[in-house]
Protein backbone atom coordinates (compact mmCIF):
# COMPACT_ATOMS: atom_id res chain seq x y z
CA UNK A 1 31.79 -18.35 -86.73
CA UNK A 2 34.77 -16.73 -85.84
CA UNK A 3 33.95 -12.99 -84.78
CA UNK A 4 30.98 -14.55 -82.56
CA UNK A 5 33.63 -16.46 -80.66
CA UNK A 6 36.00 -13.47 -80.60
CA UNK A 7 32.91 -11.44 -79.38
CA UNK A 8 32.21 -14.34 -76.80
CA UNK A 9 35.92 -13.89 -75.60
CA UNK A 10 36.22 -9.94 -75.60
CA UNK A 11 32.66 -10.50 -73.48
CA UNK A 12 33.98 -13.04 -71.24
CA UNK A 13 37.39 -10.47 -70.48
CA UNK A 14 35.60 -8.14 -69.66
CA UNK A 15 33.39 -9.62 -67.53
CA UNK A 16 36.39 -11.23 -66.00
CA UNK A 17 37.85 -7.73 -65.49
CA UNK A 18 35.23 -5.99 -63.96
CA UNK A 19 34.71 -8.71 -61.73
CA UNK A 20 38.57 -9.35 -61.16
CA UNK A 21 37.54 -12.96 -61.36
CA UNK A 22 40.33 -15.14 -62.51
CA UNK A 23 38.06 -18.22 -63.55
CA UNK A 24 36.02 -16.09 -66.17
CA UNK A 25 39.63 -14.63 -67.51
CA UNK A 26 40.74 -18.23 -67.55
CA UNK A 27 37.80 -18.77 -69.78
CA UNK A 28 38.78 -16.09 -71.82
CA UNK A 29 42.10 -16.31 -72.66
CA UNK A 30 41.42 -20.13 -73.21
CA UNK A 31 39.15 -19.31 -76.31
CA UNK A 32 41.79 -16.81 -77.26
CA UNK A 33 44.26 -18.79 -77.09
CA UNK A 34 42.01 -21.28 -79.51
CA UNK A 35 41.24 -18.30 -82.06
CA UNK A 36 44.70 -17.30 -82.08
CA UNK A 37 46.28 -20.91 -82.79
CA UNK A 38 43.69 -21.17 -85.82
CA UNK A 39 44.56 -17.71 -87.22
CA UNK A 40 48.01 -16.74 -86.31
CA UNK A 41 47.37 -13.81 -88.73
CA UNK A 42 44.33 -11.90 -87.30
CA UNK A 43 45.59 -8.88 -85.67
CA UNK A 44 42.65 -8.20 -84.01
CA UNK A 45 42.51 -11.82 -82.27
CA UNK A 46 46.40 -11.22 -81.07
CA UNK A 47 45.43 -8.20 -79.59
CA UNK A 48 42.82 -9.31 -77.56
CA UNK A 49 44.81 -11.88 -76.48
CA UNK A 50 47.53 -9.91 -75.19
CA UNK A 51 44.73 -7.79 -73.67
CA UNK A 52 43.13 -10.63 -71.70
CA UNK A 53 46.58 -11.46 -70.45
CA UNK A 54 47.32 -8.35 -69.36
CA UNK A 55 44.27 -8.17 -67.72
CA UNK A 56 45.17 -11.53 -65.68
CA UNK A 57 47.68 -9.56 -64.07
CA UNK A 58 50.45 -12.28 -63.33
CA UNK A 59 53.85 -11.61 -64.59
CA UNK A 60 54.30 -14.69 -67.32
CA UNK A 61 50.51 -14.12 -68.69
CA UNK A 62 51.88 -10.02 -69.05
CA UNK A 63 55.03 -11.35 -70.68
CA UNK A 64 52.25 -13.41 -72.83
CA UNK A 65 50.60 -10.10 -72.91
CA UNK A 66 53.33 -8.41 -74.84
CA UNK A 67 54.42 -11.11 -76.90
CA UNK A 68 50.79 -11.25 -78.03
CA UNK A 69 51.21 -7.34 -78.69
CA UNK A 70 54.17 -7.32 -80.98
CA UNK A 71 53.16 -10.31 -83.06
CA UNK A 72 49.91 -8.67 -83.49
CA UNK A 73 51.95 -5.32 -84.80
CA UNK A 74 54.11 -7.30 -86.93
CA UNK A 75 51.20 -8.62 -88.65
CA UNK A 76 50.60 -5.26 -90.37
CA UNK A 77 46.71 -6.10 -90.56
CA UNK A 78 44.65 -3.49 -89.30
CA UNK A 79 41.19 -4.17 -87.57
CA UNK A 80 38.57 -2.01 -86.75
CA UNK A 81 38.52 -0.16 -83.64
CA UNK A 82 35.82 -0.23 -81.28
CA UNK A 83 35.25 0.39 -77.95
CA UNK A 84 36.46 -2.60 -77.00
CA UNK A 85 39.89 -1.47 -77.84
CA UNK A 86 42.34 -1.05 -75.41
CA UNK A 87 46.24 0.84 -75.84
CA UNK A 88 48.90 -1.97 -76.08
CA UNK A 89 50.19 -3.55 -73.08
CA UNK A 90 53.74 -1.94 -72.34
């Protein structure tokens, strides 16, 4: 099911975050990158892609990062925000 792998992902970031451990972030943006290629559409998914770029810290994955960002705000599909919500990359 979709939203179990996107929760799987948003888990694995921020494990990968807190940890600052590049091979779980890896990880995550890899399934990201998966959920995003099937749904092109899903705001939510392009956010947390961007995010999980961002959080990767390198500067192509935070050009990635905002890429992610805008196509997610072009999509004009809003998605429910939670805690695991984080402001836009800039």
């Amino acid at each position: 099911m979709t939203r179990d792998r996107l929760a799987e992902a948003i888990r694995l970031r921020e494990e990968g975050r807190a940890k600052q451990d590049q091979v779980i972030l890896q990880e995550a943006r890899t399934l990201l990158l998966e959920l995003a290629a099937a749904y092109p559409d899903d705001a939510e998914i392009l956010f947390q892609t961007g995010v999980a770029h961002d959080n990767s810290g390198c500067v192509l994955q935070v050009e990635n990062a905002q890429l992610c960002s805008q196509n997610c705000l072009s999509t004009c599909q809003p998605f429910e925000t939670t805690k695991e919500s984080y402001p836009l990359p800039v």
